[in-house]
C-alpha atoms as a PDB file:
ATOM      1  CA  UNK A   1     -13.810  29.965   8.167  1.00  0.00           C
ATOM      2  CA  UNK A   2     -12.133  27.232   5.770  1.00  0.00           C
ATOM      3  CA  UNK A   3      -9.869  28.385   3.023  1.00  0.00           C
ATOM      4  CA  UNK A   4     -10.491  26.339  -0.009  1.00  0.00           C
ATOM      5  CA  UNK A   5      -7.024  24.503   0.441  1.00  0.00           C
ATOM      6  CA  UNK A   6      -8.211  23.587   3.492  1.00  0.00           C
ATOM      7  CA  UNK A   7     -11.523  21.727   2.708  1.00  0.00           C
ATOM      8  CA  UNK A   8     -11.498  19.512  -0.635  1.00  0.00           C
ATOM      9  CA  UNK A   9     -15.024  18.245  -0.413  1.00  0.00           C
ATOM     10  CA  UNK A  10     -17.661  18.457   1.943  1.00  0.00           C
ATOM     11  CA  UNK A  11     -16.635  14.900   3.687  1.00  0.00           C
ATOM     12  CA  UNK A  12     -12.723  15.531   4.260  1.00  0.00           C
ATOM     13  CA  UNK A  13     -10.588  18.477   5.749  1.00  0.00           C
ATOM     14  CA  UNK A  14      -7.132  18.947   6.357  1.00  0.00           C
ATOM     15  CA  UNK A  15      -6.131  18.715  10.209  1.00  0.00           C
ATOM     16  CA  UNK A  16      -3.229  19.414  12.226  1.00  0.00           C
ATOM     17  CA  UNK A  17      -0.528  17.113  13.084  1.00  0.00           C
ATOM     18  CA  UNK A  18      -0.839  14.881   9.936  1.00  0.00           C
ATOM     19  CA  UNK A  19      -4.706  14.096  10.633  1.00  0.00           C
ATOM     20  CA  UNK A  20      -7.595  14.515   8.415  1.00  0.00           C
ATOM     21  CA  UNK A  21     -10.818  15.023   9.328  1.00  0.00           C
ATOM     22  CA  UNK A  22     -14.044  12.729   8.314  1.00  0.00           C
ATOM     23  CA  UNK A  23     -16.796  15.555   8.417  1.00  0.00           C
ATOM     24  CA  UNK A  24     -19.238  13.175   7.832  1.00  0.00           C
ATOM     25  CA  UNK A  25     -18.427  10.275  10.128  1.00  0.00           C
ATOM     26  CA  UNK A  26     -17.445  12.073  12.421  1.00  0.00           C
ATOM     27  CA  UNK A  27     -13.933  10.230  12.444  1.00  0.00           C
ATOM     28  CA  UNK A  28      -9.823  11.782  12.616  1.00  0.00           C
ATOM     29  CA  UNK A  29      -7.601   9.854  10.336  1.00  0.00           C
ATOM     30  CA  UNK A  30      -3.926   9.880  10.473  1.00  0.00           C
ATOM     31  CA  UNK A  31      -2.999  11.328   7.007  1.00  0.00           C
ATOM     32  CA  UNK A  32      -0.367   8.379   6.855  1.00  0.00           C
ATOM     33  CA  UNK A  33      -0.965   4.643   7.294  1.00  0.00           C
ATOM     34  CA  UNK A  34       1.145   2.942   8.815  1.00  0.00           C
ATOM     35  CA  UNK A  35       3.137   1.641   5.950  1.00  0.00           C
ATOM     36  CA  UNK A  36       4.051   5.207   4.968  1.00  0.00           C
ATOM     37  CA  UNK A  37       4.874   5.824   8.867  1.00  0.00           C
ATOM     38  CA  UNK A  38       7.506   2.517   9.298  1.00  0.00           C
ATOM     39  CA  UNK A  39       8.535   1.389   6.230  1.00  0.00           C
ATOM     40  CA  UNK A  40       7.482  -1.831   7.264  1.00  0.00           C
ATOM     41  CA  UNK A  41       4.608  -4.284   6.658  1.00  0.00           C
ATOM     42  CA  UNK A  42       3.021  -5.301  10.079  1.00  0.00           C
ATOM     43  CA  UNK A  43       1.021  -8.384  10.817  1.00  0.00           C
ATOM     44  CA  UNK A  44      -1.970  -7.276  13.164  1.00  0.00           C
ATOM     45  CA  UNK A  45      -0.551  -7.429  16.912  1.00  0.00           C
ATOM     46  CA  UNK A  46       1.783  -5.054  15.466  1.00  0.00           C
ATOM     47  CA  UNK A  47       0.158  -2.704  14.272  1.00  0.00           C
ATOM     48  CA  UNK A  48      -1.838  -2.808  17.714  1.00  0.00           C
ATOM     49  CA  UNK A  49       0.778  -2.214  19.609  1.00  0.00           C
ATOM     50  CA  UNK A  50       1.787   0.580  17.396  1.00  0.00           C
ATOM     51  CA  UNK A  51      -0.995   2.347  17.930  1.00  0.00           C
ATOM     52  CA  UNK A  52      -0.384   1.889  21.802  1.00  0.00           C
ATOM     53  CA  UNK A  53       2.640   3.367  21.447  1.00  0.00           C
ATOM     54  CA  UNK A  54       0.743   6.707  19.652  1.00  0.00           C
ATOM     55  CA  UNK A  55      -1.615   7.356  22.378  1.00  0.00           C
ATOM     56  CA  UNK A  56       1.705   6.600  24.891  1.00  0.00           C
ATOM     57  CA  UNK A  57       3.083   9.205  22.526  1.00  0.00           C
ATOM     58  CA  UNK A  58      -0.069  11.431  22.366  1.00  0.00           C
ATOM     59  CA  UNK A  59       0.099  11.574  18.386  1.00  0.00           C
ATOM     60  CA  UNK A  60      -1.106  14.627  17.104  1.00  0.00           C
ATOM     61  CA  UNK A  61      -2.545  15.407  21.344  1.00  0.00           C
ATOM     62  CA  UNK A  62      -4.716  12.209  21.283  1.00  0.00           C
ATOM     63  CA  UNK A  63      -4.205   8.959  23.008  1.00  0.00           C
ATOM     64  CA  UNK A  64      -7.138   7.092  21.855  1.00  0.00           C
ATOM     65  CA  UNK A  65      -5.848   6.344  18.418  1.00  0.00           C
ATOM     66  CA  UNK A  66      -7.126   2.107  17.615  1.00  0.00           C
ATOM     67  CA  UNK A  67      -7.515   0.484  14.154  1.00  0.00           C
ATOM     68  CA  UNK A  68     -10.407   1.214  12.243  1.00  0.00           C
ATOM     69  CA  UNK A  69     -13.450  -0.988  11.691  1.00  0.00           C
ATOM     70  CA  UNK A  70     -13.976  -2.888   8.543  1.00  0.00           C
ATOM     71  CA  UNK A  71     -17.012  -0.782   7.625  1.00  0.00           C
ATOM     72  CA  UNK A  72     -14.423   2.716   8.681  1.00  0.00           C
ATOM     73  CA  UNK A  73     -11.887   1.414   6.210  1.00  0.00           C
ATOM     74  CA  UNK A  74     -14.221   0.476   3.779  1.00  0.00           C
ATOM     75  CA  UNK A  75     -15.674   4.104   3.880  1.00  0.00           C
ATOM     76  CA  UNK A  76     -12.075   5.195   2.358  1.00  0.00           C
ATOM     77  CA  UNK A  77     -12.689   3.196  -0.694  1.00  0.00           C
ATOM     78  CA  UNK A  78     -13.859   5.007  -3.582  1.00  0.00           C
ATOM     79  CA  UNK A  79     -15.659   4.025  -7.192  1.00  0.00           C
ATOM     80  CA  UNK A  80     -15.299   7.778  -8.212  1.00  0.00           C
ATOM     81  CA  UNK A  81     -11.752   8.519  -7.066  1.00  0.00           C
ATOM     82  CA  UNK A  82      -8.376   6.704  -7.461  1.00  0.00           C
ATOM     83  CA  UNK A  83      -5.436   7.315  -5.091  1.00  0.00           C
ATOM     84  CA  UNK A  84      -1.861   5.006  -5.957  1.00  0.00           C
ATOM     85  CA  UNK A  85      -0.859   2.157  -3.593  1.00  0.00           C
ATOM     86  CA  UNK A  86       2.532   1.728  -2.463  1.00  0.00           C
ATOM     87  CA  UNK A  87       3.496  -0.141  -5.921  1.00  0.00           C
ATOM     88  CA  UNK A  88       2.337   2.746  -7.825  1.00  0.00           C
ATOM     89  CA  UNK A  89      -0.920   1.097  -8.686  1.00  0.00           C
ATOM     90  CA  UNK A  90      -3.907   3.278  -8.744  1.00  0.00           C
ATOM     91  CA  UNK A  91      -6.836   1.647  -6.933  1.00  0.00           C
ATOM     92  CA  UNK A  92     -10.579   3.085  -5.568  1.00  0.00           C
ATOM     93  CA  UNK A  93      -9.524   4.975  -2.248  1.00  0.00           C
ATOM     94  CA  UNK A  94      -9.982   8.597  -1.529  1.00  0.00           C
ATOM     95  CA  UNK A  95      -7.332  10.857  -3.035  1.00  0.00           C
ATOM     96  CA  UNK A  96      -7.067  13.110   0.100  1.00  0.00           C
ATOM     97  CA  UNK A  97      -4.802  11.036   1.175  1.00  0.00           C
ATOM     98  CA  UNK A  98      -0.989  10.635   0.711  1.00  0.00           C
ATOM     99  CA  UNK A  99      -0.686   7.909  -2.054  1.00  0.00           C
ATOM    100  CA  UNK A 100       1.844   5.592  -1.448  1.00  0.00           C
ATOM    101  CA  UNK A 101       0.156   3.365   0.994  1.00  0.00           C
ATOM    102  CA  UNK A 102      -0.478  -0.145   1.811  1.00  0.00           C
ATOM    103  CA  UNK A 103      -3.613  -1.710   0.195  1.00  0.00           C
ATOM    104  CA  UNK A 104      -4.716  -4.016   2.405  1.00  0.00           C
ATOM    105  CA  UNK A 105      -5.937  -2.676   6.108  1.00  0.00           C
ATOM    106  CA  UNK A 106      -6.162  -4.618   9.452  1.00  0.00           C
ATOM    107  CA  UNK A 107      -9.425  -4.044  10.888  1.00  0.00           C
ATOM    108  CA  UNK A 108     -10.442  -4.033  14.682  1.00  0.00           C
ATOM    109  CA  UNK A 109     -13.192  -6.708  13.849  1.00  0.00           C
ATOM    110  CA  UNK A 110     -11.500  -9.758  15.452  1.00  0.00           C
ATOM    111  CA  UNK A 111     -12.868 -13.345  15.971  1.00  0.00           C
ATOM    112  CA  UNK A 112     -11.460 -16.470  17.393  1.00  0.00           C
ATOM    113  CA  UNK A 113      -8.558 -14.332  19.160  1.00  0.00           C
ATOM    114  CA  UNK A 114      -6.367 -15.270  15.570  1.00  0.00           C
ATOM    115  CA  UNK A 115      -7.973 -13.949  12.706  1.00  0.00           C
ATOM    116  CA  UNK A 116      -8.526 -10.464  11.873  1.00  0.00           C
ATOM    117  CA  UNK A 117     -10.494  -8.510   9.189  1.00  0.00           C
ATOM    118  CA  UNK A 118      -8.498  -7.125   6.544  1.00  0.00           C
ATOM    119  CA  UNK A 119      -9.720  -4.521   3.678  1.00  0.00           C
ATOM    120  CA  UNK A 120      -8.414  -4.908   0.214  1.00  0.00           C
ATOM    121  CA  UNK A 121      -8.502  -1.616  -1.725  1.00  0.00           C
ATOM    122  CA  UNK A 122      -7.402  -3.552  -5.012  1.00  0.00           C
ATOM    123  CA  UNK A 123     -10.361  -5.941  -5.387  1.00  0.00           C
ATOM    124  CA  UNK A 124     -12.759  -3.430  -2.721  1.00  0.00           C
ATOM    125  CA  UNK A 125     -13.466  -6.532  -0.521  1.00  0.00           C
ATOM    126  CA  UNK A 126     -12.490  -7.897   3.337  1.00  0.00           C
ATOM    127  CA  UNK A 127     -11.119 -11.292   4.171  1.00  0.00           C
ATOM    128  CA  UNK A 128     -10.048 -13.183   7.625  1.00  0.00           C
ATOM    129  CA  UNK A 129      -6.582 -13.280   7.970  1.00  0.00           C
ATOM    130  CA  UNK A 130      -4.272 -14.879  11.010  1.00  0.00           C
ATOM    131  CA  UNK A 131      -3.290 -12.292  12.785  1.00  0.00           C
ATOM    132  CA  UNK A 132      -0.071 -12.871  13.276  1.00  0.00           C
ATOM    133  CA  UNK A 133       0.588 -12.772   9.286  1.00  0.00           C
ATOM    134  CA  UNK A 134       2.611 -10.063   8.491  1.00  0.00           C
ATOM    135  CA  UNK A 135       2.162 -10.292   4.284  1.00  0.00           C
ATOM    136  CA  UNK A 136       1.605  -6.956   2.866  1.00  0.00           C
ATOM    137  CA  UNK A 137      -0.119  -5.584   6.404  1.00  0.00           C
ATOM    138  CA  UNK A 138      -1.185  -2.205   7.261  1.00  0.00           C
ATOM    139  CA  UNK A 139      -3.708   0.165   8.236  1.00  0.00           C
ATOM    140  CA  UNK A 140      -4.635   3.872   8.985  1.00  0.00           C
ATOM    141  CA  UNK A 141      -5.218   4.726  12.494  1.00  0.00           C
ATOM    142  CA  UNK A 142      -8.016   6.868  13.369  1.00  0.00           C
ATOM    143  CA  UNK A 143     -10.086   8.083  16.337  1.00  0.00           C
ATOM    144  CA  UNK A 144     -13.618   8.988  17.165  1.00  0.00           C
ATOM    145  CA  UNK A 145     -14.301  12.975  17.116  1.00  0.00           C
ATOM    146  CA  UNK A 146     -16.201  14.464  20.152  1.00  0.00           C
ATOM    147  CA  UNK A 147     -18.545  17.165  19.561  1.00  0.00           C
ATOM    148  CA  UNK A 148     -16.728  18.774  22.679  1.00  0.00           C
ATOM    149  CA  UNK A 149     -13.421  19.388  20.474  1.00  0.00           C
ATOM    150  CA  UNK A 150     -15.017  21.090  17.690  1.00  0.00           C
ATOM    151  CA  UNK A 151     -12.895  20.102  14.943  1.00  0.00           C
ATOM    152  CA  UNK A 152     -16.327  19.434  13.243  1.00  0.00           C
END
């Protein structure tokens, strides 16, 4: 049964390993993106092949860790809660999450092989970006949840 530290709503739940689990999408988060992870701002191939080097790694016993989609990352913004960016801003994403983060998200949603999707938590909107731009870039890796694992 779930201590009340454990779950904070009825859509998020701590997990092990620095994950969080999306009860209601069905989705595992890492609890950090990948600004809080580095230090760095990525452009997108970067962050790709960061989250290569996860599954190589196993992160958290998974190796199927991949960017989100624009409509996952989009679910982590938030008109009723308010979480603080990496400049100490406080914007509309989820506070279960470590603030601190980048606020602008690569997407998997790719077209023309150069331009990526990327969410903006400041102004709650998505916008094409090369993908080899590395301005302010980040994201939050997560993974689909099996009904076999029974995290959920």
């Amino acid at each position: 049964m779930d201590s009340p530290t454990d779950v904070v709503s009825d859509r998020f739940q701590e997990g092990e390993d620095g994950t969080v689990i999306d009860r209601i999408r069905r989705l595992l988060w890492v609890k950090q993106d990948t600004w809080q992870m580095t230090g760095n701002w990525m452009n997108w191939v970067q962050v790709r092949d960061l989250s290569l080097e996860l599954n190589k790694q196993k992160f958290a016993g998974y190796k199927d860790w991949r960017l989100p989609t624009a409509a996952e990352a989009k679910s982590l913004a938030s008109k009723e809660e308010s979480n603080t960016d990496h400049m100490g801003q406080s914007i509309g994403h989820v506070e279960f999450f470590e603030p601190g983060f980048g606020f602008l998200y690569w997407t998997s949603d790719v077209k023309n092989k150069t331009q990526a999707i990327r969410f903006g938590f400041r102004k709650n909107n998505q916008m094409y970006d090369d993908i080899y731009r590395t301005s302010r870039g980040s994201t939050r890796f997560v993974r689909d949840i099996d009904k076999k694992e029974g995290l959920i």
